[in-house]
Protein backbone atom coordinates (compact mmCIF):
# COMPACT_ATOMS: atom_id res chain seq x y z
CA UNK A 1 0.00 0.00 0.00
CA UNK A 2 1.13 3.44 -0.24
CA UNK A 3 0.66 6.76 2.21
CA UNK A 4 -0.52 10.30 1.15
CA UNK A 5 1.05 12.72 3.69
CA UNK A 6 2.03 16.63 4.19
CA UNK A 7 5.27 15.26 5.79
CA UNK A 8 8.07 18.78 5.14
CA UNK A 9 10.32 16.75 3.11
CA UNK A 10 12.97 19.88 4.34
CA UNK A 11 12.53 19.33 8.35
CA UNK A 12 12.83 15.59 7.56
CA UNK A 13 15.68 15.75 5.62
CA UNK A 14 17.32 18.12 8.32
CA UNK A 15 16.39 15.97 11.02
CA UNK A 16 18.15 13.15 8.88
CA UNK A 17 21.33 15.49 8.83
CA UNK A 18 21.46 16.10 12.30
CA UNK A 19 21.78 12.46 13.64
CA UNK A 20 24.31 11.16 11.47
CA UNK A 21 22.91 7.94 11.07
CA UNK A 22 21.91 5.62 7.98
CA UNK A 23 18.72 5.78 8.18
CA UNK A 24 15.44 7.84 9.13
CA UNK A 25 11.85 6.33 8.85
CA UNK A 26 8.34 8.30 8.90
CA UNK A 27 6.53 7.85 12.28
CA UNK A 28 2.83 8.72 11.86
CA UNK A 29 -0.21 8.11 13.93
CA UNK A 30 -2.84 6.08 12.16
CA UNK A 31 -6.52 7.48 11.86
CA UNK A 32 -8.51 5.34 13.88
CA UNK A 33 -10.86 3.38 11.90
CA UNK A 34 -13.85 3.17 13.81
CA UNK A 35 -15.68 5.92 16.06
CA UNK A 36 -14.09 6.66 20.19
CA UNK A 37 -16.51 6.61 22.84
CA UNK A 38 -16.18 7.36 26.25
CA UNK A 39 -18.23 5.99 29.01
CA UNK A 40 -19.41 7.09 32.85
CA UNK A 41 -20.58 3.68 33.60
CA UNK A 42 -23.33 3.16 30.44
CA UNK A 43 -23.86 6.95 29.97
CA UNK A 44 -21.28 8.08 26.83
CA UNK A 45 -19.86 11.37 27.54
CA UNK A 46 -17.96 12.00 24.65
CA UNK A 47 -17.81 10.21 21.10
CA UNK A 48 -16.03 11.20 18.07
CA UNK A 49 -16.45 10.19 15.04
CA UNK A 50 -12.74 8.04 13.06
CA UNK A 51 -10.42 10.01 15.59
CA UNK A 52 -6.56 10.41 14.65
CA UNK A 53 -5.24 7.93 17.14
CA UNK A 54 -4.00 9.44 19.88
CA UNK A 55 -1.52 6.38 21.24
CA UNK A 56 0.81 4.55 19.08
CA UNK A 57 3.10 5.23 16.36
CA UNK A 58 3.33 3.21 12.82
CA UNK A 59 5.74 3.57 9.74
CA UNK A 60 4.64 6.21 7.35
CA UNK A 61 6.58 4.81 4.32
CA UNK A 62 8.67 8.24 4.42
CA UNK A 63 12.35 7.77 4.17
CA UNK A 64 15.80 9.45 4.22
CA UNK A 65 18.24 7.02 3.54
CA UNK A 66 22.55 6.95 3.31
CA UNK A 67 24.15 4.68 0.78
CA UNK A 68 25.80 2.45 3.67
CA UNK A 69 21.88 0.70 3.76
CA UNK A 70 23.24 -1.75 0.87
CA UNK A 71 24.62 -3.32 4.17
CA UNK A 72 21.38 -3.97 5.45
CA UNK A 73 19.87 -5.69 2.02
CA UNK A 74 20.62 -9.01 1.40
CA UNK A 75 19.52 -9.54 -2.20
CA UNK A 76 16.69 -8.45 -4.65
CA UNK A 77 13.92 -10.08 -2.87
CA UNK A 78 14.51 -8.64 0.71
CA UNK A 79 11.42 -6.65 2.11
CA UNK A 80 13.30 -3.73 3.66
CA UNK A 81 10.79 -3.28 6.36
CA UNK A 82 11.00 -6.41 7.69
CA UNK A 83 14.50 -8.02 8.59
CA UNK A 84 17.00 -4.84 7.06
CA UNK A 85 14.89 -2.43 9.28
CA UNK A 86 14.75 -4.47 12.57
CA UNK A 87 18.79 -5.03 12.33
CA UNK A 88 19.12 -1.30 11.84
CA UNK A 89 17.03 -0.36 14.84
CA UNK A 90 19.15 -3.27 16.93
CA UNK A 91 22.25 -1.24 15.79
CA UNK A 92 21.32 1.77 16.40
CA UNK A 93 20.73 3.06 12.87
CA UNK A 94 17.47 3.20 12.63
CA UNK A 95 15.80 6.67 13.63
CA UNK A 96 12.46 8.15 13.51
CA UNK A 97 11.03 11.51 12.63
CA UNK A 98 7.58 11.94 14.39
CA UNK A 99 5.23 13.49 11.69
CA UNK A 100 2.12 14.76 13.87
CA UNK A 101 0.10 16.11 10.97
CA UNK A 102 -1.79 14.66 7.71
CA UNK A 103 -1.35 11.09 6.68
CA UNK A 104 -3.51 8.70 5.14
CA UNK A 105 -2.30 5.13 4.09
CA UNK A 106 -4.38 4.18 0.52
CA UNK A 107 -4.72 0.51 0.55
CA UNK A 108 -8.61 -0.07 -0.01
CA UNK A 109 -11.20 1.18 -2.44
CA UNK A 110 -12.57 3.34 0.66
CA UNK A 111 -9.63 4.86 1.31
CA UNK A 112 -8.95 5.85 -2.20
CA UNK A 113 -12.25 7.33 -2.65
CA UNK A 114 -11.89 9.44 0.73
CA UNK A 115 -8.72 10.54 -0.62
CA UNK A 116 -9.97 11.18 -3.64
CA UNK A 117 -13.32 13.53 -2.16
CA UNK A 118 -10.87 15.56 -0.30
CA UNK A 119 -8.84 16.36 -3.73
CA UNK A 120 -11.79 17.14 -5.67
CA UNK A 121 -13.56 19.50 -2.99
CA UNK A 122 -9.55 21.20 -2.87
CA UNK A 123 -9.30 20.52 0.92
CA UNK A 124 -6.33 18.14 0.25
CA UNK A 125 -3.91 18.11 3.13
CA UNK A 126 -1.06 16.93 1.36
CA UNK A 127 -1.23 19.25 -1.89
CA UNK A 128 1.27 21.91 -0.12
CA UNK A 129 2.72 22.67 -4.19
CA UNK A 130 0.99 25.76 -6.38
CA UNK A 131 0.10 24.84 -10.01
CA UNK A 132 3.09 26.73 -11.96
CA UNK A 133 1.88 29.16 -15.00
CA UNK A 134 3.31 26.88 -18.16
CA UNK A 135 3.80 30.31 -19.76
CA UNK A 136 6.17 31.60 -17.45
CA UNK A 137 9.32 29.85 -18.66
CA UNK A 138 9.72 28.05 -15.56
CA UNK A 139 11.38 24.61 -15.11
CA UNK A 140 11.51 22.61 -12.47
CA UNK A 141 15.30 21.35 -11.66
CA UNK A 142 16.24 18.19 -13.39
CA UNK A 143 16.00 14.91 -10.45
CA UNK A 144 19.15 12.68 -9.96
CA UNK A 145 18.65 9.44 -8.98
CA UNK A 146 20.74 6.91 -6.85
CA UNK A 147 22.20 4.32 -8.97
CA UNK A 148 24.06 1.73 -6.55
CA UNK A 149 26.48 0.36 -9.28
CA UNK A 150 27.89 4.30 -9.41
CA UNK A 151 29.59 6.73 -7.35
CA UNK A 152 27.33 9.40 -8.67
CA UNK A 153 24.73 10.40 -6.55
């Protein structure tokens, strides 16, 4: 499944930075899936309707990552989150940036379509870009991407 989030890709990247370890995961709290009620013995006194959790923490799929992860990855068919992310966390490496605003995994039908109602009536969280004016010339800087056969970055 995959996560639509407002996460500041700048404060997560400088969080990275300032720890100086190989890698930094995404630490969201899920939206509750079902309504909260509190009780005084049968009487409810408060109820809210699909509550962000307010305990817990789960990976939000968000990542900063140095090239000395290879380490971690034993072959093509490794699952990072399972065994190259619980030896990094038993050595230390692993840290995690706590992202206490918008996320919302996508890995039903419902979820897509509440995801998709938000974007259509413009209140979507995570859309924190402005369109750019075609006309104006502008470019966008060209991406690199990490190729692990090369010392390029």
């Amino acid at each position: 499944g995959d996560g639509v989030s407002d996460v500041n890709l700048d404060k997560l990247i400088a969080f990275h930075k300032s720890h100086g370890k190989l890698a930094t995961m995404t630490a969201v709290r899920p939206p509750a899936r079902y309504g909260h009620i509190e009780f005084d013995g049968h009487r409810v006194v408060d109820f809210t309707e699909k509550p962000q959790a307010s305990e817990g923490w789960i990976n939000g799929a968000f990542f900063v990552l140095e090239p000395g992860i290879k380490d971690y990855i034993d072959g093509d068919d490794v699952m990072f989150e399972h065994a190259p992310m619980q030896r990094l966390a038993t050595d230390g490496q692993l840290m995690a940036y706590r992202h206490e605003s918008f996320w919302q995994c996508m890995d039903t039908i419902r979820e897509k379509h509440l995801l998709q109602k938000l974007w259509d009536s413009g209140q979507a969280p995570w859309k924190t870009w402005e369109l750019i004016d075609e006309s104006s010339g502008y470019r966008p800087p060209r991406l690199h991407r990490f190729r692990p056969d090369s010392d390029a970055a």
